[in-house]
C-alpha atoms as a PDB file:
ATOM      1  CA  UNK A   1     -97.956  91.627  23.806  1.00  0.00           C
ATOM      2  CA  UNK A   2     -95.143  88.944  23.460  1.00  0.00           C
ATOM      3  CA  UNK A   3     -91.765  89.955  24.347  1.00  0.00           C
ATOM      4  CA  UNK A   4     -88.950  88.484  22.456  1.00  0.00           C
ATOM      5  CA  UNK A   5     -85.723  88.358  24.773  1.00  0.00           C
ATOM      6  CA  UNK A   6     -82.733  89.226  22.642  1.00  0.00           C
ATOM      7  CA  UNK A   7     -79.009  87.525  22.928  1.00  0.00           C
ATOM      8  CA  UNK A   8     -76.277  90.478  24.718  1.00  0.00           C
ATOM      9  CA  UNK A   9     -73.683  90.593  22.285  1.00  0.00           C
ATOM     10  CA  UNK A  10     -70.033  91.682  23.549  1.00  0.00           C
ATOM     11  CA  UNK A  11     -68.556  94.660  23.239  1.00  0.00           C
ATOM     12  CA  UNK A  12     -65.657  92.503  21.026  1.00  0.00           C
ATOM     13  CA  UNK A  13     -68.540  91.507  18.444  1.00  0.00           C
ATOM     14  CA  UNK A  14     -70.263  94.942  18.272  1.00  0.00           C
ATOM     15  CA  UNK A  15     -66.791  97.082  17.286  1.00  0.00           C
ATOM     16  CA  UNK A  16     -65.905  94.226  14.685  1.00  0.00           C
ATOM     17  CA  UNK A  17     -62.488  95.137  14.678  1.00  0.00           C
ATOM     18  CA  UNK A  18     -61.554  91.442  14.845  1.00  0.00           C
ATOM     19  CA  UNK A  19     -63.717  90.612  12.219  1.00  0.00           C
ATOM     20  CA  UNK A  20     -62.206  93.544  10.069  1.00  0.00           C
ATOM     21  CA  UNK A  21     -58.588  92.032  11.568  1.00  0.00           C
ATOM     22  CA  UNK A  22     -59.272  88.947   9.648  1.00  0.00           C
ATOM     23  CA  UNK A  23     -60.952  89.923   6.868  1.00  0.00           C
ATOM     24  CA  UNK A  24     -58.082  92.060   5.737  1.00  0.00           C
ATOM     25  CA  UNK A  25     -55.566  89.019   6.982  1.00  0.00           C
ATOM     26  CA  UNK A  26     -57.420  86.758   4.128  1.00  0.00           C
ATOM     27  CA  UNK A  27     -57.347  89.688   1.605  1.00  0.00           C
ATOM     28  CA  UNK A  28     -53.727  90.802   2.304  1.00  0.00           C
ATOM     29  CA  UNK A  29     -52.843  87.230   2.030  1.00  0.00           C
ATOM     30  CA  UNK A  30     -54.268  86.652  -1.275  1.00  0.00           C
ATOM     31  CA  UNK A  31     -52.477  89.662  -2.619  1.00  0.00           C
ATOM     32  CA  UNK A  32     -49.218  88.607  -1.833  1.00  0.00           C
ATOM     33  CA  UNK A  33     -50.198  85.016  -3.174  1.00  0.00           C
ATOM     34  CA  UNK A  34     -50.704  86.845  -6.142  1.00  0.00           C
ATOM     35  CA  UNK A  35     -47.835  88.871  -6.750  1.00  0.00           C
ATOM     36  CA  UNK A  36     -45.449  86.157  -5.851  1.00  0.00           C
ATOM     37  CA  UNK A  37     -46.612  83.248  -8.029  1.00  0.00           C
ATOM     38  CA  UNK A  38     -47.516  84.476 -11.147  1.00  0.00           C
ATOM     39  CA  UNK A  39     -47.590  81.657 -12.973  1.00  0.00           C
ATOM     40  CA  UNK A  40     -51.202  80.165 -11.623  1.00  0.00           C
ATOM     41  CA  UNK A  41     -52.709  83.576 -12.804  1.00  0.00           C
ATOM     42  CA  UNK A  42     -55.167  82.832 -15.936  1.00  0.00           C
ATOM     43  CA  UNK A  43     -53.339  85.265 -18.499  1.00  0.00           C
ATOM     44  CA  UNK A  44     -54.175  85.939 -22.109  1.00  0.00           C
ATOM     45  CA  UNK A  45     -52.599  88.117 -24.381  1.00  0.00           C
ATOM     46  CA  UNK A  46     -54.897  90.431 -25.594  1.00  0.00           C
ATOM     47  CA  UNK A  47     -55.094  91.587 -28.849  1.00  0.00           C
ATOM     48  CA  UNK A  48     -52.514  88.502 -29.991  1.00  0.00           C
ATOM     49  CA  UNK A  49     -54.994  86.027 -28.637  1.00  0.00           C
ATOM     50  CA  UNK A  50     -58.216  86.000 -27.631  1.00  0.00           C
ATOM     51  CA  UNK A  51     -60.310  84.495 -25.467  1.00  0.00           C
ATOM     52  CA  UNK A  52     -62.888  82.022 -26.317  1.00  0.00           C
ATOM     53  CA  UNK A  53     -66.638  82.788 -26.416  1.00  0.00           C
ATOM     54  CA  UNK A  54     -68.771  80.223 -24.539  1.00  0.00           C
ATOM     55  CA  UNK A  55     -71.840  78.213 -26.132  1.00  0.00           C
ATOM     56  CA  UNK A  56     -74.925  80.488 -26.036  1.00  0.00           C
ATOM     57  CA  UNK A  57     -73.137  83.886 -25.522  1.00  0.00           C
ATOM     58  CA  UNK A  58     -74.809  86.785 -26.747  1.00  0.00           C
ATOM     59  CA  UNK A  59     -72.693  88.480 -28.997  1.00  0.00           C
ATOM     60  CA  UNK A  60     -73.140  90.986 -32.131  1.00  0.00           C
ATOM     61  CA  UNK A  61     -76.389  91.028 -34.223  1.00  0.00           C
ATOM     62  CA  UNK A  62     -76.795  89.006 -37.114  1.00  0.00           C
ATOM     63  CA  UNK A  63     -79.439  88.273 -39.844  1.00  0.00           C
ATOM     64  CA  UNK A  64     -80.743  84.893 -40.951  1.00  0.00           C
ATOM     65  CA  UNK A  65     -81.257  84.317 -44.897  1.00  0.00           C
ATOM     66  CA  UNK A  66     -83.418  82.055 -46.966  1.00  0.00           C
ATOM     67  CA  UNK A  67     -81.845  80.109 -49.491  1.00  0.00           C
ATOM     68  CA  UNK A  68     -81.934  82.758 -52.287  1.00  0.00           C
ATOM     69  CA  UNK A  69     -80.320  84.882 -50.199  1.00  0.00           C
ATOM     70  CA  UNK A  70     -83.039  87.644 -49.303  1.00  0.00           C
ATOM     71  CA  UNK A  71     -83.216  87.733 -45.643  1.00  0.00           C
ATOM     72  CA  UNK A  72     -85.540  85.913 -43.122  1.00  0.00           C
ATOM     73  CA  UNK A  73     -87.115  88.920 -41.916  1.00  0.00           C
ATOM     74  CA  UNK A  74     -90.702  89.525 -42.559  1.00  0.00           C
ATOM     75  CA  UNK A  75     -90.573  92.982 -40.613  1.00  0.00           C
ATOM     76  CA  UNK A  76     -93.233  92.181 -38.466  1.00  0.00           C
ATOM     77  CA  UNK A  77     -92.134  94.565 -35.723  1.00  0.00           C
ATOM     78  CA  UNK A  78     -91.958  92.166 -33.367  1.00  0.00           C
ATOM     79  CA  UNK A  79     -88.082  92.421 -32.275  1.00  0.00           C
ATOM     80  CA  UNK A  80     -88.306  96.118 -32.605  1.00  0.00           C
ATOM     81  CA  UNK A  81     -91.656  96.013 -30.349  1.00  0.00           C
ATOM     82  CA  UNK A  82     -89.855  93.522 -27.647  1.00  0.00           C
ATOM     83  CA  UNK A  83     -86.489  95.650 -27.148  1.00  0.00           C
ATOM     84  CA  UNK A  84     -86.365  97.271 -23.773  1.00  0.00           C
ATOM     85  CA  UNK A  85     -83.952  99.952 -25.503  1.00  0.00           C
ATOM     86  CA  UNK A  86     -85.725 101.008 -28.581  1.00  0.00           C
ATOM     87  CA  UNK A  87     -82.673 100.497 -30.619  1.00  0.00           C
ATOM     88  CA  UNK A  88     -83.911  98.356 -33.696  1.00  0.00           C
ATOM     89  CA  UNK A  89     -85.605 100.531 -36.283  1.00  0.00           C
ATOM     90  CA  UNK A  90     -87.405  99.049 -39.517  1.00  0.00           C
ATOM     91  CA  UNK A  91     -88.728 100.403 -42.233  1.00  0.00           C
ATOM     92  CA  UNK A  92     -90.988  97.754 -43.956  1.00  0.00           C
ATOM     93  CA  UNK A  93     -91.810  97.636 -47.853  1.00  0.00           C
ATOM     94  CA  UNK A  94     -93.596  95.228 -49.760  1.00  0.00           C
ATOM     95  CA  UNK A  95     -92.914  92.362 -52.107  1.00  0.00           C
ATOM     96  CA  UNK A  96     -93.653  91.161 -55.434  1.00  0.00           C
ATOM     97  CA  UNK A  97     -93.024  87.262 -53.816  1.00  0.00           C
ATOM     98  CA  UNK A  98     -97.095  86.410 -52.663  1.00  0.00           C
ATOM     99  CA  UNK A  99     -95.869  83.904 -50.174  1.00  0.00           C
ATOM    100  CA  UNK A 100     -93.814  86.654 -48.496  1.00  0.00           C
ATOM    101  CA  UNK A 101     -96.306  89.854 -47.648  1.00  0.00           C
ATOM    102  CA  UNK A 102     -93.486  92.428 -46.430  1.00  0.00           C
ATOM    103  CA  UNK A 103     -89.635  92.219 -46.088  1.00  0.00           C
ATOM    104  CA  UNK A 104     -87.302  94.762 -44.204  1.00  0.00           C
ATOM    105  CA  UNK A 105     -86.474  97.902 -46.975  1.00  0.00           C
ATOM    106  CA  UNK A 106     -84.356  99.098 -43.856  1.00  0.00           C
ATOM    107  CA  UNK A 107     -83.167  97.279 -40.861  1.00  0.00           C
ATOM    108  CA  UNK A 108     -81.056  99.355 -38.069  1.00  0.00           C
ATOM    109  CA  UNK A 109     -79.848  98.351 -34.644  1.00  0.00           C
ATOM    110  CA  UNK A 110     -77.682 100.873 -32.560  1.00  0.00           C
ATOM    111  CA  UNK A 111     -75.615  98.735 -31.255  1.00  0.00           C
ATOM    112  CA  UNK A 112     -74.448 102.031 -28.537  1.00  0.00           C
ATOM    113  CA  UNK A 113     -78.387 101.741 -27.161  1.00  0.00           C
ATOM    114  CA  UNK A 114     -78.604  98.000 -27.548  1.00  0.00           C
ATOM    115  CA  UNK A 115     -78.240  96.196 -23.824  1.00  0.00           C
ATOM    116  CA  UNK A 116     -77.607  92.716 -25.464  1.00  0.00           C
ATOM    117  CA  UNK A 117     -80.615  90.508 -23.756  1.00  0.00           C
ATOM    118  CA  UNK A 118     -81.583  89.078 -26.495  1.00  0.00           C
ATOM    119  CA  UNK A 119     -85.277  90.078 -26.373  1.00  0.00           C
ATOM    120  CA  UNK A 120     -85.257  90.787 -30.007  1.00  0.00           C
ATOM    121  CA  UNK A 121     -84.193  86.871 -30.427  1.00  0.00           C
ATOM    122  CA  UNK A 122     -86.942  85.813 -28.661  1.00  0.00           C
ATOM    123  CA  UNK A 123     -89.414  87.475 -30.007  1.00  0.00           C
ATOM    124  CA  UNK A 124     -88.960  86.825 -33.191  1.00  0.00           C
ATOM    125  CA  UNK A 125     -91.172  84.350 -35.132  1.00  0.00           C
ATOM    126  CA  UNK A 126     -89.069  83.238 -37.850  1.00  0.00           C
ATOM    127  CA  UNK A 127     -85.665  82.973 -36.267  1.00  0.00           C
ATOM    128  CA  UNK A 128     -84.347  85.891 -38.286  1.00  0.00           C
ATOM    129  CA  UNK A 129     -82.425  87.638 -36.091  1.00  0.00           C
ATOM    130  CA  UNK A 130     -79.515  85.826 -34.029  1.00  0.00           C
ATOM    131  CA  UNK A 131     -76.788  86.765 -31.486  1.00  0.00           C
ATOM    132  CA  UNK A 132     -74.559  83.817 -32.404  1.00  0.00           C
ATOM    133  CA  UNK A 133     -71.885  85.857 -34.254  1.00  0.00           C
ATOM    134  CA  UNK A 134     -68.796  85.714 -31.318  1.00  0.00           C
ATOM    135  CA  UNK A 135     -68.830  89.056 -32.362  1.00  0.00           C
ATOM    136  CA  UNK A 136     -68.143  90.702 -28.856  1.00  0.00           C
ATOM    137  CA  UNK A 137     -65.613  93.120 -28.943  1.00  0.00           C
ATOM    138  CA  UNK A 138     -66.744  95.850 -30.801  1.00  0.00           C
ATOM    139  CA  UNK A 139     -64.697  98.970 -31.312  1.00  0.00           C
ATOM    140  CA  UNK A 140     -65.109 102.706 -33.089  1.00  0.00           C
ATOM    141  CA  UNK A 141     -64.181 106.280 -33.370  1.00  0.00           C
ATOM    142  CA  UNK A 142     -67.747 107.681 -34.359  1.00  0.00           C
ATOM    143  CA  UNK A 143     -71.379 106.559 -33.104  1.00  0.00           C
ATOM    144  CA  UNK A 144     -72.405 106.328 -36.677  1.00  0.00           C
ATOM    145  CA  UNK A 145     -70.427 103.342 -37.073  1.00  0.00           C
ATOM    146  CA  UNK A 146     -72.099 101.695 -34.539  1.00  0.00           C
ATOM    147  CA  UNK A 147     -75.289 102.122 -36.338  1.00  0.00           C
ATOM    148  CA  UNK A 148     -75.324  98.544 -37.857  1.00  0.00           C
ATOM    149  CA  UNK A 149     -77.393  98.158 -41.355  1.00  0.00           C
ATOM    150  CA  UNK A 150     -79.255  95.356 -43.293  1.00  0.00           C
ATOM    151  CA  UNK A 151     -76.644  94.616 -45.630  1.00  0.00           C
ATOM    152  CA  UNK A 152     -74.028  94.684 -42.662  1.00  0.00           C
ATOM    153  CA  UNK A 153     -76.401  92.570 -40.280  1.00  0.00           C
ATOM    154  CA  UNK A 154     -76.527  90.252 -43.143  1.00  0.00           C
ATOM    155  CA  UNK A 155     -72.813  89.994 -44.044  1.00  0.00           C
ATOM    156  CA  UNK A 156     -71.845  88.342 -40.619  1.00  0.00           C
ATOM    157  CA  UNK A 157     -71.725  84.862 -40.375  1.00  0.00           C
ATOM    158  CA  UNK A 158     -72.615  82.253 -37.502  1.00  0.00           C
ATOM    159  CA  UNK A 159     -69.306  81.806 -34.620  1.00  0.00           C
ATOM    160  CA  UNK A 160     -66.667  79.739 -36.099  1.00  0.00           C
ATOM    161  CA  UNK A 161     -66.970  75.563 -33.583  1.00  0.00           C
ATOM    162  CA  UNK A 162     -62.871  76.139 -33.187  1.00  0.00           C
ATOM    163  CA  UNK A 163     -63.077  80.246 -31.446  1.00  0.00           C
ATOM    164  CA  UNK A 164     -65.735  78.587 -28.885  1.00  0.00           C
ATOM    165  CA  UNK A 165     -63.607  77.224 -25.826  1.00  0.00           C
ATOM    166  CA  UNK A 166     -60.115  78.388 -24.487  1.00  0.00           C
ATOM    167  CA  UNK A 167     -58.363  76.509 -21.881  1.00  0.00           C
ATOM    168  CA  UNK A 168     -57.955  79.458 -19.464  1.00  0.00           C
ATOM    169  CA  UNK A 169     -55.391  77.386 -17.328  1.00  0.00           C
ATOM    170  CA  UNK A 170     -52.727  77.372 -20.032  1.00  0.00           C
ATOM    171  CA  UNK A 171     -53.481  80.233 -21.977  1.00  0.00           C
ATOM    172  CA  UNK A 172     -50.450  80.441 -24.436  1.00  0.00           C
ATOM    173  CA  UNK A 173     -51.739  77.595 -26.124  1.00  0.00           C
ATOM    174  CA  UNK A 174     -54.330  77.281 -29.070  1.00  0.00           C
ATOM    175  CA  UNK A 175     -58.145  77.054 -29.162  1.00  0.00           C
ATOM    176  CA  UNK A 176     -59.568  73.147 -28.507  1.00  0.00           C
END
């Protein structure tokens, strides 16, 4: 058996009462910082201005369409089968187009269940679903209007290039 000698500490290190001391020191100083020089806080006035939604940020559902205008989706399953929450339902139907063998009769995601990882993105073999909407705040009085349809999912239309960057550092000013 091997015994492993281990360092004394003092008592100083073992109450920590400096290191709580300083701790609070750093914390109480960065408060008063704060409350005293307002003007390097990043500030944005919310609902008058928003702020800007990054490259790649998943935001609100959305549904790709062909060029005739029918959706993308071949209901396959696969998005519904790859969400963690269970919160895309479809109802498949088929079609009289033979190069297309099913399309999506009903297409639901509860947006209330949905976690936003983007599984259903991923998963999905011919890129007809997207979280590129910049869609992200999303408000309601009832949970049936969070209960996003087809015809909705396919109404919304790919983030605006000018509501993607804000310069957080001067705030009052307009999106680069």
């Amino acid at each position: 058996m091997i015994k492993v000698s281990r360092d004394v500490s003092e008592l100083k290190e073992d109450i920590y009462i400096i290191e709580i001391m300083k701790g609070l020191g750093v914390t109480i100083g960065h408060m008063f910082k704060n409350m005293f020089d307002l003007s390097k806080l990043p500030v944005i006035d919310y609902p008058n201005q928003e702020k800007g939604i990054p490259e790649g940020y998943r935001g609100k559902h959305r549904l790709t369409q062909r060029e005739n205008g029918d959706p993308k989706c071949v209901a396959c399953m696969m998005c519904a089968t790859a969400c963690p929450a269970d919160c895309i339902h479809i109802e498949a139907a088929e079609t009289s187009n033979n190069a297309i063998e099913k399309y999506p009769n009903r297409f639901d995601i509860d947006l209330l269940e949905c976690v936003f990882c983007g599984m259903c993105v991923e998963a999905c073999p011919v890129d007809a679903i997207r979280m590129d909407s910049g869609i992200y705040s999303m408000v309601d009085f009832n949970r049936r209007d969070f209960v996003v349809t087809k015809n909705e999912l396919l109404a919304i239309k790919p983030q605006l290039e000018s509501t993607k960057a804000l310069d957080i550092r001067h705030p009052m000013q307009k999106y680069k």
